[in-house]
Protein backbone atom coordinates (compact mmCIF):
# COMPACT_ATOMS: atom_id res chain seq x y z
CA UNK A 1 71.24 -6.44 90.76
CA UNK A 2 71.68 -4.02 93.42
CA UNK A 3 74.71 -5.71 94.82
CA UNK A 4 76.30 -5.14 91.26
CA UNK A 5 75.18 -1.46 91.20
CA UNK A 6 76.76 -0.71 94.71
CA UNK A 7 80.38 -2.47 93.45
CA UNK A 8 80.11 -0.10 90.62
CA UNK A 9 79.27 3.27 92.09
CA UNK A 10 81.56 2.86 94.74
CA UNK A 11 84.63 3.93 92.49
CA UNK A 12 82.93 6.90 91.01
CA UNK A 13 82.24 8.17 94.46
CA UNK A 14 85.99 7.76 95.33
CA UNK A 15 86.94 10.15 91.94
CA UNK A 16 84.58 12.36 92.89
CA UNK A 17 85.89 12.60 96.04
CA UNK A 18 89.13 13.20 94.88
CA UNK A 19 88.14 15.34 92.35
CA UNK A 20 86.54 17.50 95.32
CA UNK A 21 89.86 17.58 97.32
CA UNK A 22 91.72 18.52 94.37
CA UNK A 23 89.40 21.79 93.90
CA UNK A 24 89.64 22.76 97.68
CA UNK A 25 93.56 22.72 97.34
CA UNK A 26 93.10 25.06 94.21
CA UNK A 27 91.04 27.31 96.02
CA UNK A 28 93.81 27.11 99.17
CA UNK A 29 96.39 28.10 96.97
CA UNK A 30 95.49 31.30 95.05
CA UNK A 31 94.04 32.91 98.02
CA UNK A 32 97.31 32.42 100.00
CA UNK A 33 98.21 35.94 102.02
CA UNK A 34 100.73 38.09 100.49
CA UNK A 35 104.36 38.43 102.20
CA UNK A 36 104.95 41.54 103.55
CA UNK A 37 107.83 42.26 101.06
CA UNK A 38 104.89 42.47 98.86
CA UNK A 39 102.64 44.67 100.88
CA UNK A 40 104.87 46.70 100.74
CA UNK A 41 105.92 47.06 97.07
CA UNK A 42 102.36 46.88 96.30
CA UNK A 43 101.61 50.25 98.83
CA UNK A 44 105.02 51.80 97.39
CA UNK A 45 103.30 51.33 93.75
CA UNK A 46 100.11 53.32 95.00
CA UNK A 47 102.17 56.07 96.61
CA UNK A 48 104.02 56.84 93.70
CA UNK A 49 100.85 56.93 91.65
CA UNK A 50 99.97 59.77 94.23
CA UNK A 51 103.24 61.27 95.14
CA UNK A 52 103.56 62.22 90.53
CA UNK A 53 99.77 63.73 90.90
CA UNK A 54 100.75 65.70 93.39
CA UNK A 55 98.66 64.11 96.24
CA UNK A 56 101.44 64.39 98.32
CA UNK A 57 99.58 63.62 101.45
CA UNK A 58 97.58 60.72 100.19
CA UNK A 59 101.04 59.76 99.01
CA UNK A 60 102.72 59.84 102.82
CA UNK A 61 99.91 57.98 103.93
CA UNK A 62 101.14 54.63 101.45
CA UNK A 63 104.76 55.22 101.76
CA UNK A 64 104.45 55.02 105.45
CA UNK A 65 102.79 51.85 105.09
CA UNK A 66 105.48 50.30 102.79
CA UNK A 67 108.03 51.84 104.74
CA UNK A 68 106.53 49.66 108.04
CA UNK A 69 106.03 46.86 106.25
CA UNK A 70 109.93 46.98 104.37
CA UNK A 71 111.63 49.28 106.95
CA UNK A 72 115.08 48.09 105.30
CA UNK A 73 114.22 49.30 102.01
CA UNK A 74 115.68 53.14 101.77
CA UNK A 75 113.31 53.83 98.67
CA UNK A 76 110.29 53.50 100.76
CA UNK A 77 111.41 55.94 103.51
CA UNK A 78 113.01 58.30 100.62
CA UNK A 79 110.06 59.28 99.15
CA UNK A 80 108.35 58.86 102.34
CA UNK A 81 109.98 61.95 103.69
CA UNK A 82 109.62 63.81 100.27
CA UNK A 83 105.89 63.16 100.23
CA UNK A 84 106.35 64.47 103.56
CA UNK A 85 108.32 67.74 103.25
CA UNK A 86 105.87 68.49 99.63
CA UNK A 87 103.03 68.12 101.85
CA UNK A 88 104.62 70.63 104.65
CA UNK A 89 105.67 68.30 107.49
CA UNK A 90 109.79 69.18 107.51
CA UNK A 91 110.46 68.18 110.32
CA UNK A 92 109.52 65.30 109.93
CA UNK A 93 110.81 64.77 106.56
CA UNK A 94 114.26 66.09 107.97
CA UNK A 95 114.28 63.79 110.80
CA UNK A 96 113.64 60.63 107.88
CA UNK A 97 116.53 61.72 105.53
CA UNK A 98 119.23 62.23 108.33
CA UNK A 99 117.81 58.61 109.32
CA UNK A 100 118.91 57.81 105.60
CA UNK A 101 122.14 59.40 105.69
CA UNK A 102 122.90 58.03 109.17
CA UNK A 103 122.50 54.65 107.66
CA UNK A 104 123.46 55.26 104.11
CA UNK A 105 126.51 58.53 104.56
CA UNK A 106 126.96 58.69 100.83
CA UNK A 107 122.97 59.20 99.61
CA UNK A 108 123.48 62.64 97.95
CA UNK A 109 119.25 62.77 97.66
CA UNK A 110 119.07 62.65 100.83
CA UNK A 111 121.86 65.46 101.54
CA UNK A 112 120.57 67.69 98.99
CA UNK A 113 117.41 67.51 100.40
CA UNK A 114 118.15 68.33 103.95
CA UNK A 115 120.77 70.95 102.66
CA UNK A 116 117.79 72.61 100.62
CA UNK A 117 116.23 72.73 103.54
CA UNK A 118 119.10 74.18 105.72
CA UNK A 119 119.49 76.86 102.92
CA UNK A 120 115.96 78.27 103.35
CA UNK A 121 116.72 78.55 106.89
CA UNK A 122 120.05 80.19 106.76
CA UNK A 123 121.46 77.62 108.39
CA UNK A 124 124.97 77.64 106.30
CA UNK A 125 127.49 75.77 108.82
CA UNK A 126 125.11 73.11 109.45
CA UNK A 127 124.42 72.59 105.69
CA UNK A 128 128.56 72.40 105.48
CA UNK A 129 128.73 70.04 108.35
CA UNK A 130 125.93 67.89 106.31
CA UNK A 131 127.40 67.53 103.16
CA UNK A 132 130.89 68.10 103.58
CA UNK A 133 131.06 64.13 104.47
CA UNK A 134 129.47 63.17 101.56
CA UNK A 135 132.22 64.44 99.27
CA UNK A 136 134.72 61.04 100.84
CA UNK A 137 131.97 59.24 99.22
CA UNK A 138 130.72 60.94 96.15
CA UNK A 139 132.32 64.09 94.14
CA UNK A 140 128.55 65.43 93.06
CA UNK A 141 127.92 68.39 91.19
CA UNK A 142 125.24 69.19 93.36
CA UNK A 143 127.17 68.81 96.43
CA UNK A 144 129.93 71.52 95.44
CA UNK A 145 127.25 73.59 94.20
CA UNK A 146 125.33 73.97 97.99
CA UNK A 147 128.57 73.86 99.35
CA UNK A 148 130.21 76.81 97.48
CA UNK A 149 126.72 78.40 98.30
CA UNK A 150 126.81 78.33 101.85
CA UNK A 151 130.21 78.83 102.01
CA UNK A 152 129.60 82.29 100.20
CA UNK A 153 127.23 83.33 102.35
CA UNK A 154 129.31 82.51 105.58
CA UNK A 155 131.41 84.29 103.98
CA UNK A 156 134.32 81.89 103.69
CA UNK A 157 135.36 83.18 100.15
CA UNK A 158 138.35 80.73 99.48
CA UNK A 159 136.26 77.93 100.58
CA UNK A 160 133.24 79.09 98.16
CA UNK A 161 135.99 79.62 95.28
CA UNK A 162 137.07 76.03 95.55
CA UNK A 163 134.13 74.52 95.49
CA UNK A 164 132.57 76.60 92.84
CA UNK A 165 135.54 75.80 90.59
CA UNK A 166 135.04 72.08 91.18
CA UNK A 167 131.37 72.49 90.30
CA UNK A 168 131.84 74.50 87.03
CA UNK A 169 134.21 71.81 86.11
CA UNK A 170 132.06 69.04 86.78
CA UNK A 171 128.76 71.03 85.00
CA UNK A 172 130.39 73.82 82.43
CA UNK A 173 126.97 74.60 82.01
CA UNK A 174 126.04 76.20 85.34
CA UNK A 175 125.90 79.79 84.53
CA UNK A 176 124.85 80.48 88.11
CA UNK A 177 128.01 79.02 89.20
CA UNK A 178 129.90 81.20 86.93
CA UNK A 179 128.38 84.72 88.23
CA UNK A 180 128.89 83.62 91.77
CA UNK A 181 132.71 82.63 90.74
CA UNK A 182 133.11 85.52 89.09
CA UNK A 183 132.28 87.91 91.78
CA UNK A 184 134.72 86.28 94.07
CA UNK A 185 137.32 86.66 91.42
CA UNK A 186 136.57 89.76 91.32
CA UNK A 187 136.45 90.99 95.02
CA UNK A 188 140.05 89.47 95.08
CA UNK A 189 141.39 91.23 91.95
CA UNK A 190 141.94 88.29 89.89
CA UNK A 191 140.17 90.73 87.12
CA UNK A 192 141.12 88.19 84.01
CA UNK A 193 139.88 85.10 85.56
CA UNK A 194 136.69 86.79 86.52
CA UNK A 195 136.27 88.44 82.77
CA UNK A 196 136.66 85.12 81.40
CA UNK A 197 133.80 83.66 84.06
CA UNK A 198 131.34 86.49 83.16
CA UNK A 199 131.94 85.72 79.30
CA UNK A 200 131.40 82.11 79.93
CA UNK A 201 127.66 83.65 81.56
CA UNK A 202 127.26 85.35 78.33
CA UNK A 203 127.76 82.56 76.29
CA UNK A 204 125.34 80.60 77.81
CA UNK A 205 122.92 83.25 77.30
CA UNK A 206 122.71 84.78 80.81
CA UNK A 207 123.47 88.12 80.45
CA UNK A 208 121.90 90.18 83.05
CA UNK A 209 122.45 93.83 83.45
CA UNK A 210 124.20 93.71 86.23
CA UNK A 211 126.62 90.91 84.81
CA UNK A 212 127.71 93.56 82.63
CA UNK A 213 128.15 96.26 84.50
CA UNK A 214 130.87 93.90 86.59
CA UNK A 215 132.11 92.35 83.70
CA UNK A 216 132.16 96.30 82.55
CA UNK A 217 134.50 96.60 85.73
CA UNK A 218 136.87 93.61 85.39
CA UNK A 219 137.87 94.77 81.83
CA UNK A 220 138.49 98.42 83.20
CA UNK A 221 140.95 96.92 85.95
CA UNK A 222 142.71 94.87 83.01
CA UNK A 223 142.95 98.41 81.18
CA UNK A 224 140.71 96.78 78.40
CA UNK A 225 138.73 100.57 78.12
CA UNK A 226 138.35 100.52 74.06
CA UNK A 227 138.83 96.88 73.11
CA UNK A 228 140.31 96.96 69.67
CA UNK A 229 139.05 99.98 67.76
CA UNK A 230 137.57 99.51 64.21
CA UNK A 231 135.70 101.23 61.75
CA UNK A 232 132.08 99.95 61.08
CA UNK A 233 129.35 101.63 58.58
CA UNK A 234 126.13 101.66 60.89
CA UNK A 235 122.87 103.74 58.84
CA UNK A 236 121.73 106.33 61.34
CA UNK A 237 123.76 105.49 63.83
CA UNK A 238 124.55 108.12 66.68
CA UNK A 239 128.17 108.26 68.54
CA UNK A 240 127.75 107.18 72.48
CA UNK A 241 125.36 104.60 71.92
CA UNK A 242 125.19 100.48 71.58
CA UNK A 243 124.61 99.32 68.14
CA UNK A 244 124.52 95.31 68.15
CA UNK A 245 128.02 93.79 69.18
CA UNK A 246 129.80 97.15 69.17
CA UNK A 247 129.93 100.69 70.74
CA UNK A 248 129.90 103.94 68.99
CA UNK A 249 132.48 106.04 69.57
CA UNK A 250 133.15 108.96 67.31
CA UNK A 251 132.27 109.71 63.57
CA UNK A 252 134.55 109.20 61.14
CA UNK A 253 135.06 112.45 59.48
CA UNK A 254 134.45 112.85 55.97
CA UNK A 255 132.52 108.92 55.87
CA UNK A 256 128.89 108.92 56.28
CA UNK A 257 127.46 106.72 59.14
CA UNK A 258 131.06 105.52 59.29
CA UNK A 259 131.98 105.34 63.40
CA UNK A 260 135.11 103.89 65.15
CA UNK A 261 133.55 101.39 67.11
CA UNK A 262 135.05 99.46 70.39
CA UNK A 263 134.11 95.46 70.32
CA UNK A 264 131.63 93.57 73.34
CA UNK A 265 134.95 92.80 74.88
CA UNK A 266 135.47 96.49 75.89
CA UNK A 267 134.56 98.37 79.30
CA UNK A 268 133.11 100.73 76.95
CA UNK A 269 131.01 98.65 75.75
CA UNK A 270 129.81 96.67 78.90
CA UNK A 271 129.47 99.22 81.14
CA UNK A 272 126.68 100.93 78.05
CA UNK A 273 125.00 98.31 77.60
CA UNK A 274 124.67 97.60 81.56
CA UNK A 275 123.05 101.34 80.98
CA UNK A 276 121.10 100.60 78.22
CA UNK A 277 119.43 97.05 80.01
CA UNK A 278 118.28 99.73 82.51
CA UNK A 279 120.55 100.13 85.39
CA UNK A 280 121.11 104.45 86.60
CA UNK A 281 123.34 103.95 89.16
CA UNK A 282 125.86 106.86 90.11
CA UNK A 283 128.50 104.46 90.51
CA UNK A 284 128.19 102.81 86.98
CA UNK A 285 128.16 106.55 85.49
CA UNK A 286 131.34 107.24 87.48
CA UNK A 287 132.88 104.27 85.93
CA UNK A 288 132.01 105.53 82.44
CA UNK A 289 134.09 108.52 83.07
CA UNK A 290 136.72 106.69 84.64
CA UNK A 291 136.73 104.79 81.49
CA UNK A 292 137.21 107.37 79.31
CA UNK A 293 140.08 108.92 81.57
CA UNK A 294 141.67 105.72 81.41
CA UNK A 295 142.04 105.45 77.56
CA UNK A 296 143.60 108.83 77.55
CA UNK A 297 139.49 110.44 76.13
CA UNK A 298 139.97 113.57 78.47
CA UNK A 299 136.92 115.48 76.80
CA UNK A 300 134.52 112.47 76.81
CA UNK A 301 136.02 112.05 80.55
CA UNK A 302 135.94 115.44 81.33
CA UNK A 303 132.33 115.91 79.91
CA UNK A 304 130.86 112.91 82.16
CA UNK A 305 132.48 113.96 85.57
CA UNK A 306 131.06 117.80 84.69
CA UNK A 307 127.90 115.93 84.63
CA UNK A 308 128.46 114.20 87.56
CA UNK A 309 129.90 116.65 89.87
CA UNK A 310 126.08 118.07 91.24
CA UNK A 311 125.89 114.60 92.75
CA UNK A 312 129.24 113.92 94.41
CA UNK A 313 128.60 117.23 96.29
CA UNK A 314 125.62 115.77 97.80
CA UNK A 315 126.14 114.54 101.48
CA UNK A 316 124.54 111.63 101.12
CA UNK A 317 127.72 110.21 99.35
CA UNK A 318 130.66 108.97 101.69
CA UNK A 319 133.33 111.07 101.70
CA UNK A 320 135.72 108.92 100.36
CA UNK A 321 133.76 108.26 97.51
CA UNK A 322 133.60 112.42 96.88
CA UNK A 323 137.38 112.73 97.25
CA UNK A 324 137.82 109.55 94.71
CA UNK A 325 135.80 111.57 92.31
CA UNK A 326 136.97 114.54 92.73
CA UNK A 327 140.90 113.48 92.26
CA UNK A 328 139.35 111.41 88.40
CA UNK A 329 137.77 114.49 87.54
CA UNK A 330 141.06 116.15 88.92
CA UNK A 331 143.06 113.88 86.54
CA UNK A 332 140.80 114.74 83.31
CA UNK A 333 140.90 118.39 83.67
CA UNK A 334 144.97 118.00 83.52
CA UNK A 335 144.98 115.67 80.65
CA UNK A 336 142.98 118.80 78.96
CA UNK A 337 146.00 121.43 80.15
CA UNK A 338 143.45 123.34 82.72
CA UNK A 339 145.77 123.33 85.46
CA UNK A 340 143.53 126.15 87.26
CA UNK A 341 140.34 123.74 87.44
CA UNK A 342 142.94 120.79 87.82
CA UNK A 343 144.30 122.28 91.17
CA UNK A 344 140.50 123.17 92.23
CA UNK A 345 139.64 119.46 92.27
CA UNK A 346 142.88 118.66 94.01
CA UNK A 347 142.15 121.16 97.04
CA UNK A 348 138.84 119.46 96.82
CA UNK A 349 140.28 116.01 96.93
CA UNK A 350 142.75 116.99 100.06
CA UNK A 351 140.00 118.24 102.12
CA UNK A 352 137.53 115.70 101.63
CA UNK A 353 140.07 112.83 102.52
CA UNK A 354 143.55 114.43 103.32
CA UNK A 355 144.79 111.74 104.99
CA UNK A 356 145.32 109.97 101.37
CA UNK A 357 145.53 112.60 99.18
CA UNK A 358 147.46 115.27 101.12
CA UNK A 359 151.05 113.79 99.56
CA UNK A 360 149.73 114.61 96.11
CA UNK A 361 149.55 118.13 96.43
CA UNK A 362 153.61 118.65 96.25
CA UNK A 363 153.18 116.19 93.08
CA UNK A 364 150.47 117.93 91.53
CA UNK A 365 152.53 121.72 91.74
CA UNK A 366 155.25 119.65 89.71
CA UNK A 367 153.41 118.08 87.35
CA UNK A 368 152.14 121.86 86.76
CA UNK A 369 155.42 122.75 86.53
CA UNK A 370 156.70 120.38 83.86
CA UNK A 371 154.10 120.95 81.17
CA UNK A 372 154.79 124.80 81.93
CA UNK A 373 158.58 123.84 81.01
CA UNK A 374 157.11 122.04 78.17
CA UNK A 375 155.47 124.94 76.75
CA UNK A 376 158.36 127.05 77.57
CA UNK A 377 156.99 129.36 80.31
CA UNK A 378 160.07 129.16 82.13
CA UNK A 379 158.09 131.86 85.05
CA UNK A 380 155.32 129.52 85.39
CA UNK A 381 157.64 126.45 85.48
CA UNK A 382 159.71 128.19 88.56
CA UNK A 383 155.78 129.64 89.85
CA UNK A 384 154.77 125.82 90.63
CA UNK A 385 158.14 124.93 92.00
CA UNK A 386 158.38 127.86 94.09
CA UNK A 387 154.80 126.34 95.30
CA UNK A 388 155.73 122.90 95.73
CA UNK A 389 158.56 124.12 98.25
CA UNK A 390 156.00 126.15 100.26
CA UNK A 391 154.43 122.74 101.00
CA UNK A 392 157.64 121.14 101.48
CA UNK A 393 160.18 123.10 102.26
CA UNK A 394 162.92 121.00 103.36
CA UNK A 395 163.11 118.60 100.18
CA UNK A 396 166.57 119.53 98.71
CA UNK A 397 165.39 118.29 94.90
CA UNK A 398 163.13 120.85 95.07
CA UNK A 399 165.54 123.40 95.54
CA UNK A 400 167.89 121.79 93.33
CA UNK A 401 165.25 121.67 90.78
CA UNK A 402 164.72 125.70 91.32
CA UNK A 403 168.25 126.69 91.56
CA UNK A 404 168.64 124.82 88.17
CA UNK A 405 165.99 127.03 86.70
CA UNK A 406 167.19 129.80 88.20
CA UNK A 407 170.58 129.69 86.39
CA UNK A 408 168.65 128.72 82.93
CA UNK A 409 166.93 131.84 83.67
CA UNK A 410 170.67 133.36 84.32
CA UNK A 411 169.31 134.47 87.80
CA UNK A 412 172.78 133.38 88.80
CA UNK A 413 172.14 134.61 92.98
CA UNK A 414 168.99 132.99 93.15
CA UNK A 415 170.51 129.86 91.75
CA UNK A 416 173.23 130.40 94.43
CA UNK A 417 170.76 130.69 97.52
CA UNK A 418 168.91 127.27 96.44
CA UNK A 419 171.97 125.45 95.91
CA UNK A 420 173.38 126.20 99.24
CA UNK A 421 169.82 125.31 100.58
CA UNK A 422 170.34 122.27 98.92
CA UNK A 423 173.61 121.89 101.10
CA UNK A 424 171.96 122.80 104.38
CA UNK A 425 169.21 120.41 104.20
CA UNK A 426 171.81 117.30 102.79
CA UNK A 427 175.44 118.14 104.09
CA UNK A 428 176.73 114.69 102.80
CA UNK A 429 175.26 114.00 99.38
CA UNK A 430 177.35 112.68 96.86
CA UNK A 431 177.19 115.69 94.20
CA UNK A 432 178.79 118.05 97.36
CA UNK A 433 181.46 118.48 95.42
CA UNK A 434 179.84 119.28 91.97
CA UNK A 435 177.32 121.73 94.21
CA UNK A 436 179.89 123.50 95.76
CA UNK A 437 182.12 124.12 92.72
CA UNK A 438 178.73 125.69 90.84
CA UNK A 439 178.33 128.19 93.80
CA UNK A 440 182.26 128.92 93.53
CA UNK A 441 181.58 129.57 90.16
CA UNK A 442 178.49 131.40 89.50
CA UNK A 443 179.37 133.45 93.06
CA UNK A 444 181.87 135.29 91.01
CA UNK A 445 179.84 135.46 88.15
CA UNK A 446 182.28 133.44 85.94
């Protein structure tokens, strides 16, 4: 019996044993080590867990770890050295992205990031020498953007103009962009293009008060002072002051709350509501008045430069800016037929800068002198000619001019002595002839 119970056991002990074997190579298998490739995915995982609760050093810490474990995978040492710069370590986080770039030339992350960093330090040519490259690669909004940036502050205006044109045209959007474009556009006189960039600002709904008071200033160079005038009915509205998408100019007379009105797309209008947003600066005020003078307003010109004057004879102010203002206020008290006060600010004007405004003094005696022939004082007209030649008195119009009026006048010698003047100061002009024959004739008195 026992023999038969040995012959039988004997093949349960072998499927056991087997059965045994085959749970020891289960076991083998699921505990097999993980490949590094998935060490390091796995410590990637954790660090961007970290890195998007802000635990940016916590977050280094696993990057690094993936980034040893995968060192050919550029995600790992990416956001390696962003964990890195969030946390404060630059330097090292610089030294990791040029690593990237040096490897990869066309990873715009990358460039940004090291130009962001090369913008907070000022450091403008090497932020150009950093990205520049990367435009072969990549044309990048963001790219144009820093580079127009630093190549403003260099400044390397032509360069910055460029590349902020690219970048507006590759974001429309950037209304950032479109100040900084429109400044340029401005510092180089190119007063429509820059008007149209400042708009663009507006429309976007970044309307600073300083946007206007330069958008204010590029519609004044284009001679845009009024805009197109219109009539608008505005309840208790006052003239001189911003009203919604308009400016009020004058009451209508005879219409109640009825003003002409100059559109948004007016200096008028910019330049007030750059006053109204809050800015008092003497030079916006001066361009107010200058305005005014401009669309041919002499009071409302005339009234603002009064206003102004205490301040432009302060010291403080550069002479060049006094003698500016004083030849605008000059200019209005003309347009209002004070030739007295208009003379005063033109002495003014000479002395403060006489270097540029000493020709305009023979001018400004003839100018007199026409509207005094256009009123018919004939003894002022010859008055302001006869001054004109005490500043210059070897120009032979001049004394043509006087021994013309002289024989209107029928002051036939003194017509005589000015015409042979003329002669003595031009022997060869081509009336000679026609001169001489007039001092034959009015010589004899015929």
């Amino acid at each position: 019996m026992n023999k038969y119970r040995i012959i039988i056991l004997l093949p349960l002990a072998i499927m056991c044993f087997a059965a045994c074997a085959t749970a020891d190579n289960a076991t083998t298998e699921t505990t097999t080590e993980p490949t590094k490739e998935q060490k390091a995915e796995e410590a990637y995982q954790q660090g961007r867990r970290l890195f998007f609760t802000e635990k940016y050093k916590e977050a280094a810490e696993r990057f690094r770890e993936a980034a040893e474990q995968d060192p050919d995978k550029t995600v790992y040492r990416l956001f390696l050295a962003k964990a890195l710069r969030n946390s404060g370590d630059e330097k090292e986080a610089e030294t990791i992205f040029l690593e990237i770039l040096k490897s990869n030339p066309d990873h715009v992350e990358a460039g940004i990031a090291v130009a962001e960093m090369y913008e907070k330090a000022g450091k403008w040519k090497e932020l150009i020498a950093l990205l520049k490259p990367i435009l072969e690669y990549r044309h990048d909004y963001a790219v144009y953007h820093m580079l127009a940036k630093a190549y403003y502050n260099l400044p390397d205006l032509k360069q910055a103009r460029t590349h902020y044109e690219k970048a507006v045209e590759l974001n429309p959007q950037a209304a950032e962009d479109l100040y900084e474009l429109g400044n340029i556009y401005l510092g180089e006189s190119r007063y429509a293009l820059a008007a149209e960039a400042y708009e663009r600002c507006l429309a976007l709904g970044h309307g600073s008060a300083f946007l206007h008071y330069k958008l204010a200033s590029a519609y004044s160079n284009l001679r845009n002072y009024l805009g197109a005038i219109s009539t608008r009915v505005v309840s208790g509205g006052k003239p001189d002051t911003i009203s919604g998408d308009v400016y009020l100019i004058d009451a209508v007379p005879g219409k109640q709350d009825t003003f002409y009105v100059a559109p948004s797309k007016s200096a008028i209008y910019q330049a007030n509501k750059a006053i109204a947003m809050g800015i008092d600066e003497l030079d916006l005020k001066f361009l107010c008045a200058n305005i005014w003078l401009g669309a041919g307003r002499f009071q409302k010109a005339h009234e603002r430069y009064t206003a102004l004057e205490e301040k432009y004879t302060n010291g403080e102010i550069d002479k060049s800016d006094r003698a500016l203002f004083y030849h605008q206020f000059a200019e209005a008290a003309f347009g209002l037929d004070l030739f007295d006060e208009f003379l005063k600010h033109t002495a003014k004007t000479i002395e403060l800068d006489a270097a540029t405004y000493k020709p305009l003094l023979v001018n400004a005696y003839l100018r007199v002198a026409e509207r005094k022939n256009r009123d018919g004082d004939m003894a002022g007209y010859v008055e302001y000619i006869k001054k004109a030649i005490a500043e210059k008195p070897d120009v032979a119009s001049l004394h043509l001019m006087l021994a013309n009026a002289y024989r209107d006048m029928q002051d036939f010698a003194g017509a005589v002595r000015h015409w042979r003047l003329v002669l003595e100061i031009e022997p060869d002009r081509s009336d000679r002839i026609e001169l001489l024959n007039l001092i034959r004739q009015y010589s004899t008195g015929q």
